[in-house]
N, C-alpha and C. Protein backbone atom coordinates (compact mmCIF):
# COMPACT_ATOMS: atom_id res chain seq x y z
N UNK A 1 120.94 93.81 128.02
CA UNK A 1 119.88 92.95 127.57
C UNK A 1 119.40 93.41 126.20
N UNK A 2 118.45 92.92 124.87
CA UNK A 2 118.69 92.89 124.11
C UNK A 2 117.17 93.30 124.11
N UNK A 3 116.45 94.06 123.04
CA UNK A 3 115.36 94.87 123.07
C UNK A 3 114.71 94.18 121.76
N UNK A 4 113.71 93.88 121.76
CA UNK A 4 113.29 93.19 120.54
C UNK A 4 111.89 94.20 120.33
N UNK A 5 111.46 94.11 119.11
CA UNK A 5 110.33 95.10 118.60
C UNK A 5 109.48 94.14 117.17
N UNK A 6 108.52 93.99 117.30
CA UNK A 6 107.47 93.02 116.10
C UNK A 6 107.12 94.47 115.19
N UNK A 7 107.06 93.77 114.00
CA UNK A 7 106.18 94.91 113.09
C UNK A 7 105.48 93.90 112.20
N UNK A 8 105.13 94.49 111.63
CA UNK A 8 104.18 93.10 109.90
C UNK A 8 102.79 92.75 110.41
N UNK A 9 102.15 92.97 111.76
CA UNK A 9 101.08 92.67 111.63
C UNK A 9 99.97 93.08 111.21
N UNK A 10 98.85 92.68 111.69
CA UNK A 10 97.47 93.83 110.74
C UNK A 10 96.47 92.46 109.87
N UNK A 11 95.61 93.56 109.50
CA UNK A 11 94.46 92.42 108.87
C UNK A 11 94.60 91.55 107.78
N UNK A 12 94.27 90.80 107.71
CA UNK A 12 94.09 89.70 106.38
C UNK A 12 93.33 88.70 106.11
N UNK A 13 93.17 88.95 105.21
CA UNK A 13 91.90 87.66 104.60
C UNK A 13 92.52 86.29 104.83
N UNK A 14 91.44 85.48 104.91
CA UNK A 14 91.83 84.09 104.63
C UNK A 14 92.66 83.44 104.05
N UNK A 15 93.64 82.82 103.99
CA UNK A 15 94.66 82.61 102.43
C UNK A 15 94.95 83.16 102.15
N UNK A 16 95.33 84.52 102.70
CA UNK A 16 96.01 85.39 102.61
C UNK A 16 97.52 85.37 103.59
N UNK A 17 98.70 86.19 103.51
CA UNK A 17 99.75 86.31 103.60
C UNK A 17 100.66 88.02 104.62
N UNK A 18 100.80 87.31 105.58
CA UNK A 18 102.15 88.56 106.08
C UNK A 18 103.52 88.03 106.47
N UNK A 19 103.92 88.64 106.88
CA UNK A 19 105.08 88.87 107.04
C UNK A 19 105.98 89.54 108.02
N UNK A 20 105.80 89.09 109.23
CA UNK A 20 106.62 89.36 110.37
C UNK A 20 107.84 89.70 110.36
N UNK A 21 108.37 90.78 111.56
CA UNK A 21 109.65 91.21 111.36
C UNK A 21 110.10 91.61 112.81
N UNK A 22 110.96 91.54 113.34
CA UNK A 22 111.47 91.61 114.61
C UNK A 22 113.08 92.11 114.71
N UNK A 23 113.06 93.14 115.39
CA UNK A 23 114.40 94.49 114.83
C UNK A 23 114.71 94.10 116.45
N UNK A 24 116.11 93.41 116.87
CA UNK A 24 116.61 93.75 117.69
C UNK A 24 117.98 94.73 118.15
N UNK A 25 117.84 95.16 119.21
CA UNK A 25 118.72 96.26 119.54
C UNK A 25 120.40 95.39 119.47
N UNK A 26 120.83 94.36 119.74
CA UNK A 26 121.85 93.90 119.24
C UNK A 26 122.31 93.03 118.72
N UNK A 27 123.49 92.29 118.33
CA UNK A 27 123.26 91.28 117.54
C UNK A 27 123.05 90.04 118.07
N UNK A 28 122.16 89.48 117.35
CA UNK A 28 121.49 87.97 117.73
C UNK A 28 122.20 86.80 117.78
N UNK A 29 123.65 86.89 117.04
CA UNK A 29 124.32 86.00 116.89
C UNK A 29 124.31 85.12 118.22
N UNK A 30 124.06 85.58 119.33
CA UNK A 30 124.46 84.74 120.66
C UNK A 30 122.90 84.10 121.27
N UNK A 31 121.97 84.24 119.95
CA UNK A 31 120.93 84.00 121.12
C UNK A 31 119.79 82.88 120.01
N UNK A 32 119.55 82.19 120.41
CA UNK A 32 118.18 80.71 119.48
C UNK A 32 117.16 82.33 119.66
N UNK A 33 116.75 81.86 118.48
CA UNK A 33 115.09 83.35 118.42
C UNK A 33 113.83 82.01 117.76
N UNK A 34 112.70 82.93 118.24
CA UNK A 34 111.70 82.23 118.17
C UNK A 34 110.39 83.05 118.01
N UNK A 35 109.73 82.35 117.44
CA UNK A 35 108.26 83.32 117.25
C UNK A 35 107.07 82.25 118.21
N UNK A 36 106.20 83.07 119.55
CA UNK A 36 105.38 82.59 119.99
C UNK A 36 104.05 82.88 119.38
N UNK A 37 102.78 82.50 119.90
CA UNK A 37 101.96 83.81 119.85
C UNK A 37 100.87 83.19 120.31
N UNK A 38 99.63 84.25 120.88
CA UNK A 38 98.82 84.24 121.92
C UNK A 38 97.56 84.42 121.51
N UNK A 39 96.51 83.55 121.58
CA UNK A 39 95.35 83.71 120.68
C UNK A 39 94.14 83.68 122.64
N UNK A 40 93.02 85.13 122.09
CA UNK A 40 92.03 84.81 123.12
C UNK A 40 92.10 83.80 123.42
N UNK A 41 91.59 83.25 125.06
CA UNK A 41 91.14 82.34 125.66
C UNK A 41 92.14 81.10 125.67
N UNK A 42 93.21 81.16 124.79
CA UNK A 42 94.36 79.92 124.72
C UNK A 42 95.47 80.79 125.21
N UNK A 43 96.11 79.22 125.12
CA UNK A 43 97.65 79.92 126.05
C UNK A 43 98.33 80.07 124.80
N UNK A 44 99.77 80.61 125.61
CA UNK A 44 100.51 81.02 124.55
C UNK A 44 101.21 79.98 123.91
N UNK A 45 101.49 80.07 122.69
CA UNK A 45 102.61 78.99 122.13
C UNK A 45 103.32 78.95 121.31
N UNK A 46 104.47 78.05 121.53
CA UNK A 46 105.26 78.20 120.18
C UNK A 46 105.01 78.17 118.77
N UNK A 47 105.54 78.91 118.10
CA UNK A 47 105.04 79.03 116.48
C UNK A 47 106.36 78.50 115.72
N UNK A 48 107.77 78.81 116.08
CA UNK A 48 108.91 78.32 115.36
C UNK A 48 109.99 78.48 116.12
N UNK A 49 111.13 78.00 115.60
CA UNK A 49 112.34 78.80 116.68
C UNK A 49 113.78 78.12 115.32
N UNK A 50 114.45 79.25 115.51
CA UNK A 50 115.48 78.59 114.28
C UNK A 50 116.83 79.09 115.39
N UNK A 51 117.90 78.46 115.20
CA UNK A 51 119.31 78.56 115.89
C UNK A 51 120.11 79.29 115.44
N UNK A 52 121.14 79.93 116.35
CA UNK A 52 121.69 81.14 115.65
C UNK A 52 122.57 80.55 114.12
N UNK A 53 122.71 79.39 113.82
CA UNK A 53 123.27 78.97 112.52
C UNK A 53 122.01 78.53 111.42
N UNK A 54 120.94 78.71 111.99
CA UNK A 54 119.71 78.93 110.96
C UNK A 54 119.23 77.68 110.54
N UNK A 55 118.73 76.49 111.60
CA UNK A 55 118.29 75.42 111.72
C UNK A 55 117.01 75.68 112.83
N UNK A 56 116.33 75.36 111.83
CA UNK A 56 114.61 75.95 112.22
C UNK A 56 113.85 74.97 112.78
N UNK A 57 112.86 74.94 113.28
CA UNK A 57 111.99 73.71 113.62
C UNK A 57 110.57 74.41 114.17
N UNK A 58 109.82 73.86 113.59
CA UNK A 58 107.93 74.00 113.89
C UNK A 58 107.10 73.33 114.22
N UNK A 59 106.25 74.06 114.75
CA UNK A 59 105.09 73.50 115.18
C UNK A 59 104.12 72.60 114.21
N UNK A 60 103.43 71.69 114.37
CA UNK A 60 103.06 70.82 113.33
C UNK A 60 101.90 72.18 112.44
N UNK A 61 101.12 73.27 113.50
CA UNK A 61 100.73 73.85 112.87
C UNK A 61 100.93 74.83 111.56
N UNK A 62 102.22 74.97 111.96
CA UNK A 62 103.13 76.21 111.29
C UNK A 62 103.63 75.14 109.70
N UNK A 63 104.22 74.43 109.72
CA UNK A 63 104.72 73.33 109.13
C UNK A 63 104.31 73.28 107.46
N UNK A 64 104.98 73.88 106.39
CA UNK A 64 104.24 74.29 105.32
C UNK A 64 103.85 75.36 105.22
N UNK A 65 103.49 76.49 106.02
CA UNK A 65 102.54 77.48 105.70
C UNK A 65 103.34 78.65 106.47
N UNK A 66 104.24 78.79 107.36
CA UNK A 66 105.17 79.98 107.90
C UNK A 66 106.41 79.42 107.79
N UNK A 67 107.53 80.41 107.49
CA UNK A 67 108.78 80.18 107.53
C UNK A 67 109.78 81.20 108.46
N UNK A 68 109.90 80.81 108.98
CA UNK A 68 111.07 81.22 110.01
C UNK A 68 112.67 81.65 109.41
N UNK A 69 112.97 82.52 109.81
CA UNK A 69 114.00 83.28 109.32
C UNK A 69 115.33 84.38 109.72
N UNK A 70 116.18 84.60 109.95
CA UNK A 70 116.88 85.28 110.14
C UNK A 70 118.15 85.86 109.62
N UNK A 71 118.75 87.51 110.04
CA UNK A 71 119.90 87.93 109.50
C UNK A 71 120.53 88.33 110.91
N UNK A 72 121.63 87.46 110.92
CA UNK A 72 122.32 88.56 112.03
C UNK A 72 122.89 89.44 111.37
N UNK A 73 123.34 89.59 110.84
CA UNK A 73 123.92 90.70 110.56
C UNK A 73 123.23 92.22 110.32
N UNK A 74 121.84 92.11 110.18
CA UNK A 74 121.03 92.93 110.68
C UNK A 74 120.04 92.86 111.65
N UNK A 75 120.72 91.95 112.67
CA UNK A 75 120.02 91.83 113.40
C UNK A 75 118.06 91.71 113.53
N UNK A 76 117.81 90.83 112.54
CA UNK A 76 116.69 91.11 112.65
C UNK A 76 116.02 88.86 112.00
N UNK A 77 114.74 89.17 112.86
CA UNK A 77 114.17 87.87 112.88
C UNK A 77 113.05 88.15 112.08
N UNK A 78 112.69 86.95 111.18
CA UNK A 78 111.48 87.32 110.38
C UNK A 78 110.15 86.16 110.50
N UNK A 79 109.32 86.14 110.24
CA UNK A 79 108.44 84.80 109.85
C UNK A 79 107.41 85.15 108.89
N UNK A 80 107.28 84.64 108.10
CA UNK A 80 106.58 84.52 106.24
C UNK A 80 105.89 83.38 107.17
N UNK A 81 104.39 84.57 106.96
CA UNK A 81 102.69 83.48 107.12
C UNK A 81 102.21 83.11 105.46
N UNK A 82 101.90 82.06 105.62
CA UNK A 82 101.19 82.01 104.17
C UNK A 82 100.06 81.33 104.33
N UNK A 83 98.74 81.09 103.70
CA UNK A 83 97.81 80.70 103.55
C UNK A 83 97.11 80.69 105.07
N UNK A 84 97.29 81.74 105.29
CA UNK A 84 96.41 82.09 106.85
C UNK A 84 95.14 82.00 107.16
N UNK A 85 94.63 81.76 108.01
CA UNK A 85 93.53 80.86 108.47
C UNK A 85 93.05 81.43 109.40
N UNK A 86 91.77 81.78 109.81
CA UNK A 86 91.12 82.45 110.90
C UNK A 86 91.47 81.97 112.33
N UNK A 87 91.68 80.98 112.29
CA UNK A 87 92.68 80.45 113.72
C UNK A 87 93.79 80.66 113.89
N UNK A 88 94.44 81.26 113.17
CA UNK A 88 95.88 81.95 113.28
C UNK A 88 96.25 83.59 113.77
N UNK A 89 94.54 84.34 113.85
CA UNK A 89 94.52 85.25 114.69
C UNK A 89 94.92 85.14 116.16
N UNK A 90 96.05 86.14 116.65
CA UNK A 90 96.58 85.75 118.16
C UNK A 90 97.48 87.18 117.90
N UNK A 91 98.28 87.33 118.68
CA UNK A 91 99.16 88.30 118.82
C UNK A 91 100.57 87.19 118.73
N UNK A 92 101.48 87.79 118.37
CA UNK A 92 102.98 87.11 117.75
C UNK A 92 103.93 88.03 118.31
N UNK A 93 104.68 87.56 118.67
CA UNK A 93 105.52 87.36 120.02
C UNK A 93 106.88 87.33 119.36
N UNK A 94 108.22 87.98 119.29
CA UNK A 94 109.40 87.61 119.14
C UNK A 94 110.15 87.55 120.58
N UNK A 95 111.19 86.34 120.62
CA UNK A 95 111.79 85.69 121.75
C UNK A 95 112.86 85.21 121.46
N UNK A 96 114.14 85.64 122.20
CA UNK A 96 115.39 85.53 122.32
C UNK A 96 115.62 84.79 123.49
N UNK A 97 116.47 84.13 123.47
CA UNK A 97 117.16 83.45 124.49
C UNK A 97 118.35 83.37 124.38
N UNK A 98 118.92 83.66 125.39
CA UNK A 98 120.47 83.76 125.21
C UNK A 98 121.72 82.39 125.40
N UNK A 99 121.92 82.24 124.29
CA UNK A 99 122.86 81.07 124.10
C UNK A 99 123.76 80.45 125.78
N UNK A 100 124.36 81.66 126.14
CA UNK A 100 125.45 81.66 127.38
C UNK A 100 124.58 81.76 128.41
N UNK A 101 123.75 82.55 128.78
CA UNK A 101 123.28 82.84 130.43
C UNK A 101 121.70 81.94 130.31
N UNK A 102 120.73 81.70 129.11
CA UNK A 102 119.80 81.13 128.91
C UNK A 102 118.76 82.22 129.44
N UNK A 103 118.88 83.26 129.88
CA UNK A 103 117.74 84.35 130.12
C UNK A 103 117.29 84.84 128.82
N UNK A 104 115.73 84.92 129.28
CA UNK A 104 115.05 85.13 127.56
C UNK A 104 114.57 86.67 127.34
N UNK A 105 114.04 86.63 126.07
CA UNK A 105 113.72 88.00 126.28
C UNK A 105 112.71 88.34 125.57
N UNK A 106 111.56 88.96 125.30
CA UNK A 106 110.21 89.23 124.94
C UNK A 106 109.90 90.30 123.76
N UNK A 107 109.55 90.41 122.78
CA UNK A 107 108.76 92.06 122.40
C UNK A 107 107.29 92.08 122.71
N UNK A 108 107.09 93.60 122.52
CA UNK A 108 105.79 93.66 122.92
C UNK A 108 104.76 92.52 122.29
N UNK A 109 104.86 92.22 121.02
CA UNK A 109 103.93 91.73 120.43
C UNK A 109 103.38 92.93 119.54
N UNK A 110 102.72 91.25 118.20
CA UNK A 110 102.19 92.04 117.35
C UNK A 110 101.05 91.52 116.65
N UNK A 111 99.62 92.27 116.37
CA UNK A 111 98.22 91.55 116.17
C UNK A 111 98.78 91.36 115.06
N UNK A 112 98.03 89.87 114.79
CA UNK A 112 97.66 89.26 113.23
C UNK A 112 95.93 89.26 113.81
N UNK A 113 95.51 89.55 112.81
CA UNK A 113 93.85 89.52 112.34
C UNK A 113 93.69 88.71 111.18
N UNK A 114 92.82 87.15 111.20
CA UNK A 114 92.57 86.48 109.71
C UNK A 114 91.06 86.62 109.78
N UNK A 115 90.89 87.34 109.15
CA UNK A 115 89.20 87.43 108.74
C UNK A 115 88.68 88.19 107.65
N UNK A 116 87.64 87.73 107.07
CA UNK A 116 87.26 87.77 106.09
C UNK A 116 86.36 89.38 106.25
């Protein structure tokens, strides 16, 4: 099974900008990846998801303002926040799913903070 790990999160101002990163233990080539994420008191939800040939698709929220990204070849998933917004505080989630068996797979998660 395939081990996924978030880094890039942390505080930021309003209209301000990070940069997510998600290091998995093997290569992704076999698996759709996706960024969720989980804000107090709401459920969790999708934020993007791009295919292992790098055809992306978003949430109307995300749409303009994060970009979804990946290298297999270093195995690693990215998402570029831009013009961040105090409602975009949640914890962010990287998620694999596996092309062949469809079992998914989780990282811990990682805080985004938008506040001033």
């Amino acid at each position: 099974q395939v081990h996924l790990e978030e880094s890039g999160g942390g505080l930021v101002q309003p209209g301000g900008s990070l940069r997510l990163s998600c290091a998995a233990s093997e290569n992704i080539f076999r698996y759709t990846m996706a960024w969720y994420r989980l804000a107090p008191g709401k459920e969790r939800e999708l934020v993007a998801t791009i295919t292992n040939d790098g055809r992306a698709w978003y949430k109307d929220f995300a749409k303009g303002r994060f970009t979804i990204s990946r290298d297999n070849a270093q195995n690693m998933l990215y998402l570029e926040m831009n013009t961040l917004k105090p409602e975009d505080t949640a914890s962010y989630y990287c998620h694999a799913e596996s092309l062949a068996t469809l079992v998914d797979f989780w990282g811990p998660g990682t805080q985004v903070t938008v506040s001033s």
